[in-house]
PDB file of N, CA and C in Angstrom:
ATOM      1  N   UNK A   1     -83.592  50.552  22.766  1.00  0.00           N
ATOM      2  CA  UNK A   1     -83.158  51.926  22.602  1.00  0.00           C
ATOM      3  C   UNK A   1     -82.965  52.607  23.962  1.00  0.00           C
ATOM      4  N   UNK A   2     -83.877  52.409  24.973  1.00  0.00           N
ATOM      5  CA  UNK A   2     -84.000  52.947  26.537  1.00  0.00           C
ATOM      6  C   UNK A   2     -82.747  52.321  27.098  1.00  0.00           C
ATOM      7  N   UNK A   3     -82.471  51.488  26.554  1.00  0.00           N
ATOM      8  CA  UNK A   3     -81.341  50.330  27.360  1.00  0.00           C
ATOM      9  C   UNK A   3     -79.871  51.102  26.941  1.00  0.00           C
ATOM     10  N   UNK A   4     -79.598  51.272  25.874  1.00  0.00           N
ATOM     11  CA  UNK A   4     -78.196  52.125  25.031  1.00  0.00           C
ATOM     12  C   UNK A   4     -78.665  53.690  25.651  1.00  0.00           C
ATOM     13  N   UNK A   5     -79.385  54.729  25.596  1.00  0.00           N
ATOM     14  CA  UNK A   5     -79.225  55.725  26.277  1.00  0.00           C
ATOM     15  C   UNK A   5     -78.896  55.538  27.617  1.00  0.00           C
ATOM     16  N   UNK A   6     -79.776  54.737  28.466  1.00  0.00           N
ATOM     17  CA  UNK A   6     -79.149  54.567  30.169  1.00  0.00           C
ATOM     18  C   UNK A   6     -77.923  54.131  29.595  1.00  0.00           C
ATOM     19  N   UNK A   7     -76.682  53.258  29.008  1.00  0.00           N
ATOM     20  CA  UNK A   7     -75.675  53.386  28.823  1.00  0.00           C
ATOM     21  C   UNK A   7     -74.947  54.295  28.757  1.00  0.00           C
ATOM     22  N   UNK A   8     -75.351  55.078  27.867  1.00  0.00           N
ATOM     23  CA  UNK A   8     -74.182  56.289  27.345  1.00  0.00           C
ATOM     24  C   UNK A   8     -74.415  56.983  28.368  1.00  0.00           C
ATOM     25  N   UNK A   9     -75.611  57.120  29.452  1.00  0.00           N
ATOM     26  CA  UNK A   9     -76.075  58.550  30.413  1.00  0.00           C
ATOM     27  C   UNK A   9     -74.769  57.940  31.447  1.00  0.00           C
ATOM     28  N   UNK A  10     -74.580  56.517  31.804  1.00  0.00           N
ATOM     29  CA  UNK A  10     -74.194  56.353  32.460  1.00  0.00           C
ATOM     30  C   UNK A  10     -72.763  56.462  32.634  1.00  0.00           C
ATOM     31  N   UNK A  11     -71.856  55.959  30.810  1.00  0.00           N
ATOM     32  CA  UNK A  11     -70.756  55.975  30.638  1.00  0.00           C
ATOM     33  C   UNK A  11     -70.303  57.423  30.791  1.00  0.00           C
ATOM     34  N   UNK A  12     -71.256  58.261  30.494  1.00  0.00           N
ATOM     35  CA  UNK A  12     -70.586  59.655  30.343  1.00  0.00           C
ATOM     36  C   UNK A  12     -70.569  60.337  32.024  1.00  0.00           C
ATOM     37  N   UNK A  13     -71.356  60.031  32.902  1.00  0.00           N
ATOM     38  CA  UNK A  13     -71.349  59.863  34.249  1.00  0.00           C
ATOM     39  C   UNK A  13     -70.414  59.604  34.497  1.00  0.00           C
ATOM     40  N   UNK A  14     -69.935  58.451  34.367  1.00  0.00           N
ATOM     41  CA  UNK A  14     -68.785  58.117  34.878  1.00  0.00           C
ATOM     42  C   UNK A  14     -67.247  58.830  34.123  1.00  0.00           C
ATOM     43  N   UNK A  15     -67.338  58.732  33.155  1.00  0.00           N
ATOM     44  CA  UNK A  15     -66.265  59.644  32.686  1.00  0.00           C
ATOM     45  C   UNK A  15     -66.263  61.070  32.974  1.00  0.00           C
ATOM     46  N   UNK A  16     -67.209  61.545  33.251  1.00  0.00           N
ATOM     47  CA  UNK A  16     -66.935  62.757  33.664  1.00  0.00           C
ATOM     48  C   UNK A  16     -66.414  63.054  35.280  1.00  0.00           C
ATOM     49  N   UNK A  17     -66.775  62.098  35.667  1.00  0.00           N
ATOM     50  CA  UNK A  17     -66.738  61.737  37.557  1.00  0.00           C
ATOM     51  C   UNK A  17     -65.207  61.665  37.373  1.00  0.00           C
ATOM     52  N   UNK A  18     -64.640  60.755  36.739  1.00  0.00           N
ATOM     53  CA  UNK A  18     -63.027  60.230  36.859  1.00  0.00           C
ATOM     54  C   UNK A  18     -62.032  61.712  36.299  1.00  0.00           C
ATOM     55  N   UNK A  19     -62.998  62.635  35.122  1.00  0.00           N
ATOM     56  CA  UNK A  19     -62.288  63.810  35.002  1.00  0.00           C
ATOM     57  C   UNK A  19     -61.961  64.748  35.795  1.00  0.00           C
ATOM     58  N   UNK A  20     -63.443  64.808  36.844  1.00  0.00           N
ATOM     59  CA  UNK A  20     -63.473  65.741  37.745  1.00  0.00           C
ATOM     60  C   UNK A  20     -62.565  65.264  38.841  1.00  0.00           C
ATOM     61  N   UNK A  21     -62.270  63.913  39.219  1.00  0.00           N
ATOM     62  CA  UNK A  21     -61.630  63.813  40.111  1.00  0.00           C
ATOM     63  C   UNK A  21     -60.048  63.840  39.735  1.00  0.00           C
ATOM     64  N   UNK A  22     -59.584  63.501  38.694  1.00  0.00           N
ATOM     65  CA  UNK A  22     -58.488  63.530  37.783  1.00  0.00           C
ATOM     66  C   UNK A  22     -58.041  65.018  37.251  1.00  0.00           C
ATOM     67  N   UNK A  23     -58.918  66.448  37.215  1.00  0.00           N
ATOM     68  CA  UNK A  23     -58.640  67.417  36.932  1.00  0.00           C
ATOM     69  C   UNK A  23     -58.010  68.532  37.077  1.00  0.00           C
ATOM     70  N   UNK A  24     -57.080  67.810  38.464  1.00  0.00           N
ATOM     71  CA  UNK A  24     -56.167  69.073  39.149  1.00  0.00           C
ATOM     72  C   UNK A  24     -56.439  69.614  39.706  1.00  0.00           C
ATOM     73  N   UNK A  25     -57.968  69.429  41.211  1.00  0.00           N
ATOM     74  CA  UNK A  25     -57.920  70.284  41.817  1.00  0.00           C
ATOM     75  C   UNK A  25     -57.146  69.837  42.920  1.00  0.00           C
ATOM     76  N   UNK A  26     -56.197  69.072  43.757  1.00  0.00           N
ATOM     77  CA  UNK A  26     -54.869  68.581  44.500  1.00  0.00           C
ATOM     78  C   UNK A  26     -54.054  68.722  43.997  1.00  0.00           C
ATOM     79  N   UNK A  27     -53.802  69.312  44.446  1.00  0.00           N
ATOM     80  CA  UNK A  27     -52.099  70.060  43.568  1.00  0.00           C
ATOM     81  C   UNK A  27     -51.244  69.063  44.454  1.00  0.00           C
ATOM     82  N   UNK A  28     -50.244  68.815  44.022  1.00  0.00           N
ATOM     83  CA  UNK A  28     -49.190  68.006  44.789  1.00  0.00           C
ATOM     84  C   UNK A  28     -47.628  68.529  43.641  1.00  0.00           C
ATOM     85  N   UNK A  29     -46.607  68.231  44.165  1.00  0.00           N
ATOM     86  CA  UNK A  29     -45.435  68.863  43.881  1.00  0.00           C
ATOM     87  C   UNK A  29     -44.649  67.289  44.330  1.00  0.00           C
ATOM     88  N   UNK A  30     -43.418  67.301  43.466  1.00  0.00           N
ATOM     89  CA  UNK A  30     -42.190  66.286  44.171  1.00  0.00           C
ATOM     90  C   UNK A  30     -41.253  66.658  44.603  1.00  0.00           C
ATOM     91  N   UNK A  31     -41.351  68.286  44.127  1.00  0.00           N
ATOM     92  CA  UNK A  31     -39.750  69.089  44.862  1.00  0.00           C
ATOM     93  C   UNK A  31     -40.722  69.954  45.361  1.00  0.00           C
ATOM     94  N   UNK A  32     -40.514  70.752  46.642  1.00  0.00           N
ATOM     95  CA  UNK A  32     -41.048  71.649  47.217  1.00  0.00           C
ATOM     96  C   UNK A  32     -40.199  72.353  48.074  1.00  0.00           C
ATOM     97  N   UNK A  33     -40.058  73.754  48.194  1.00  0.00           N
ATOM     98  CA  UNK A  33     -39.119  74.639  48.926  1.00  0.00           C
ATOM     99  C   UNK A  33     -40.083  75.433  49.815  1.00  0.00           C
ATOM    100  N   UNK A  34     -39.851  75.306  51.012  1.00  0.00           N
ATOM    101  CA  UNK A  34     -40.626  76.373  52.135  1.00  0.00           C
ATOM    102  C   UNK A  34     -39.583  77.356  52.987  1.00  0.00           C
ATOM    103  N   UNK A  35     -40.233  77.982  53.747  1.00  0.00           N
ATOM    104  CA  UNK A  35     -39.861  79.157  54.750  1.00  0.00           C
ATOM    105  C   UNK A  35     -40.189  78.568  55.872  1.00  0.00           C
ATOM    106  N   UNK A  36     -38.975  78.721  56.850  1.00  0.00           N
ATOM    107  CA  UNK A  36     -39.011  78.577  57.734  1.00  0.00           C
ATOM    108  C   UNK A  36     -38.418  79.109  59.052  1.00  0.00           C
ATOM    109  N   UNK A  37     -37.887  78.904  60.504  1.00  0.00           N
ATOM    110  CA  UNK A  37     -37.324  79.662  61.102  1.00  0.00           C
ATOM    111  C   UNK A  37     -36.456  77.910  61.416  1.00  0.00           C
ATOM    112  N   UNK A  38     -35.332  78.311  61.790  1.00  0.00           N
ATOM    113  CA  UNK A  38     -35.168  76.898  62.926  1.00  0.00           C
ATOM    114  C   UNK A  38     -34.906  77.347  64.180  1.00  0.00           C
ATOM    115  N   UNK A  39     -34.994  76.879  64.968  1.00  0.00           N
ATOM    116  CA  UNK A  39     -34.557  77.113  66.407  1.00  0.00           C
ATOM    117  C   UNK A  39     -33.836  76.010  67.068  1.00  0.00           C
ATOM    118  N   UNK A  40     -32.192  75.992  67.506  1.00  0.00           N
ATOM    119  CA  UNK A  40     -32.474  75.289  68.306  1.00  0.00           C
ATOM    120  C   UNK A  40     -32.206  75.141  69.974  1.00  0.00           C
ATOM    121  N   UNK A  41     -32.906  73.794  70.111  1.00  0.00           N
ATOM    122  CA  UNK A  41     -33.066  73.272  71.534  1.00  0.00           C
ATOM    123  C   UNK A  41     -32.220  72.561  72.181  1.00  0.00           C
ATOM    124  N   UNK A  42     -32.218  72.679  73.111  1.00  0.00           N
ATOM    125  CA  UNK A  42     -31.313  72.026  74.130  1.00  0.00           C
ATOM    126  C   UNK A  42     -31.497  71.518  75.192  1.00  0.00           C
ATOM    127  N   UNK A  43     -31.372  71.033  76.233  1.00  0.00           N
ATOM    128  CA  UNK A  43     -31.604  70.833  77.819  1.00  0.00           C
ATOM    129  C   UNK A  43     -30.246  71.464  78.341  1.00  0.00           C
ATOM    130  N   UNK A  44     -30.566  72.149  79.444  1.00  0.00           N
ATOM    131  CA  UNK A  44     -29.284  72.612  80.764  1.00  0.00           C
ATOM    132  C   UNK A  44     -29.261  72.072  81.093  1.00  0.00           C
ATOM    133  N   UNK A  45     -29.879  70.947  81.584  1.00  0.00           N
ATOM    134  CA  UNK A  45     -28.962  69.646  82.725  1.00  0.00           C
ATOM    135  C   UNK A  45     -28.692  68.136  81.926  1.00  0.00           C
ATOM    136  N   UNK A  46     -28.630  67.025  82.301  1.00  0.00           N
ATOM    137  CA  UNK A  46     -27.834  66.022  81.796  1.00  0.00           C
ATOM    138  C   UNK A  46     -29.107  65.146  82.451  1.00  0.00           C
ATOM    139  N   UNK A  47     -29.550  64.268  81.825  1.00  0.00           N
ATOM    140  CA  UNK A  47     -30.732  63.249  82.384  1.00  0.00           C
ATOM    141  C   UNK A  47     -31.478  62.661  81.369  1.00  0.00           C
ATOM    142  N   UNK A  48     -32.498  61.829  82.233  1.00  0.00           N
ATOM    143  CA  UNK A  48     -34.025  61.171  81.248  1.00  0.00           C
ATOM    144  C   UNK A  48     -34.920  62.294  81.609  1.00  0.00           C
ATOM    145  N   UNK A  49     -35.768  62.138  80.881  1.00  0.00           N
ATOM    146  CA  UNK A  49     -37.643  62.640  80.826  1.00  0.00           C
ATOM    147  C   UNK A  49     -37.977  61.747  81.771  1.00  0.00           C
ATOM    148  N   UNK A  50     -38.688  61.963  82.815  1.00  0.00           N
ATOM    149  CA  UNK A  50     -39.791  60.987  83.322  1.00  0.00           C
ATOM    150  C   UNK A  50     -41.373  61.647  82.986  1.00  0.00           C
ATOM    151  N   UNK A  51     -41.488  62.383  82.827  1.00  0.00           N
ATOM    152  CA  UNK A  51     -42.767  62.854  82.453  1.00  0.00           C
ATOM    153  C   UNK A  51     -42.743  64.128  81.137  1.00  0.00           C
ATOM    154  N   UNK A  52     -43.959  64.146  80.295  1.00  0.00           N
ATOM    155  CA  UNK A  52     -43.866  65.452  79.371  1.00  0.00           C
ATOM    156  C   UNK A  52     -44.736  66.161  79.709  1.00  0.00           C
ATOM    157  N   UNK A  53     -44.851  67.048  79.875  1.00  0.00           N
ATOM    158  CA  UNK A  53     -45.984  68.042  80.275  1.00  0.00           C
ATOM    159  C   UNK A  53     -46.832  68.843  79.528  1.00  0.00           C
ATOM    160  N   UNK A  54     -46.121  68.491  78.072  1.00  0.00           N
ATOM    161  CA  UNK A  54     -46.911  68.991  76.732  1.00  0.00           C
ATOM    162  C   UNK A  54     -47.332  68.275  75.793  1.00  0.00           C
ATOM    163  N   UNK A  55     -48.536  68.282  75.089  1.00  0.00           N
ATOM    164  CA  UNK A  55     -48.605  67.485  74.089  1.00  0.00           C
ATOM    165  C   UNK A  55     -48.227  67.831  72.283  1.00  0.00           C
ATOM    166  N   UNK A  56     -48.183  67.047  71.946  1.00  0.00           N
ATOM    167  CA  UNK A  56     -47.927  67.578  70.329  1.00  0.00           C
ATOM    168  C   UNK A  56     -48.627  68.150  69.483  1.00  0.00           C
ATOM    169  N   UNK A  57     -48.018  69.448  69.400  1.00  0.00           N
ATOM    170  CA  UNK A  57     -49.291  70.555  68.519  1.00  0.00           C
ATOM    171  C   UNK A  57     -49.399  71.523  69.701  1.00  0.00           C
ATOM    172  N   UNK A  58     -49.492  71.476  70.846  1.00  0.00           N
ATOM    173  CA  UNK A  58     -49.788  72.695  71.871  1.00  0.00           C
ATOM    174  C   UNK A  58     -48.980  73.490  71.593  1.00  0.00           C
ATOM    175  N   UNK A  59     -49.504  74.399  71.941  1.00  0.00           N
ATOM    176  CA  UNK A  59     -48.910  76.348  72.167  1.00  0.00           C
ATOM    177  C   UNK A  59     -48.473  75.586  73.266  1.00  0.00           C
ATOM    178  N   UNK A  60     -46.612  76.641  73.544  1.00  0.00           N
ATOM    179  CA  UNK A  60     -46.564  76.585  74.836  1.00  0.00           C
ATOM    180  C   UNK A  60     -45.534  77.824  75.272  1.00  0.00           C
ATOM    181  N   UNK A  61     -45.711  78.465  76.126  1.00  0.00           N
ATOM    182  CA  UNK A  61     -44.633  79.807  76.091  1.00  0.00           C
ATOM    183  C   UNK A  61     -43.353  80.000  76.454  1.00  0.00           C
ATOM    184  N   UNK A  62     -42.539  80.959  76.368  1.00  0.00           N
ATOM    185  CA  UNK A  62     -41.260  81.099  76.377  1.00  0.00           C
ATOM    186  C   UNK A  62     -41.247  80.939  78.107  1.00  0.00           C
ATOM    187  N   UNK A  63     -40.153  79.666  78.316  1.00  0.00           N
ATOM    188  CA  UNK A  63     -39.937  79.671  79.768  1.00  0.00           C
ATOM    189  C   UNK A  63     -41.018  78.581  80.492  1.00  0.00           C
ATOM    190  N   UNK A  64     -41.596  78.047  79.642  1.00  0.00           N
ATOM    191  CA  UNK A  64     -42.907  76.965  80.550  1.00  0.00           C
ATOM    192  C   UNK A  64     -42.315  75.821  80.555  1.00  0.00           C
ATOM    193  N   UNK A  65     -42.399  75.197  81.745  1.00  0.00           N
ATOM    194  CA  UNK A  65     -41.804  73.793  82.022  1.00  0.00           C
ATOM    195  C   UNK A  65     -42.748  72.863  81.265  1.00  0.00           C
ATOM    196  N   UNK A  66     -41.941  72.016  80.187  1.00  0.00           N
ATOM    197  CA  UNK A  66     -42.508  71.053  79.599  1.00  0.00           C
ATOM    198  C   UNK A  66     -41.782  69.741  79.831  1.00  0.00           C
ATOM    199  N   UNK A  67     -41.154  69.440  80.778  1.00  0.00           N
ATOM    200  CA  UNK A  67     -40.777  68.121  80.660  1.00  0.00           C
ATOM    201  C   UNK A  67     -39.898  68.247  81.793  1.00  0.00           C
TER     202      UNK A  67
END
């Protein structure tokens, strides 16, 4: 009898675990529409990069040499 209750304590454990994780709190979408600005960029002169001076994700301000 001890043996079938630890069962069911356990089955229902677990089913409830797979609900909670299964219950919609990650929302995810397959079409999604955002706001945005674009800007674009350019270079004034004609060349390679030999060095970047910024990394990806940095703030960097209007007019700062990055490359």
């Amino acid at each position: 009898m001890l043996t079938i209750i630890i069962l069911l304590a356990a089955g229902l454990t677990a089913g409830g675990l797979w609900w909670w994780i299964r219950s919609g709190r990650i929302v995810s979408t397959d079409d999604a529409r955002v706001k945005g600005t674009i800007v674009a960029i350019s270079a004034k002169v004609n060349g390679r990069v030999e060095k970047v001076l910024a990394n990806e994700g940095d703030n960097v301000q209007a007019g700062q040499v990055i490359a």
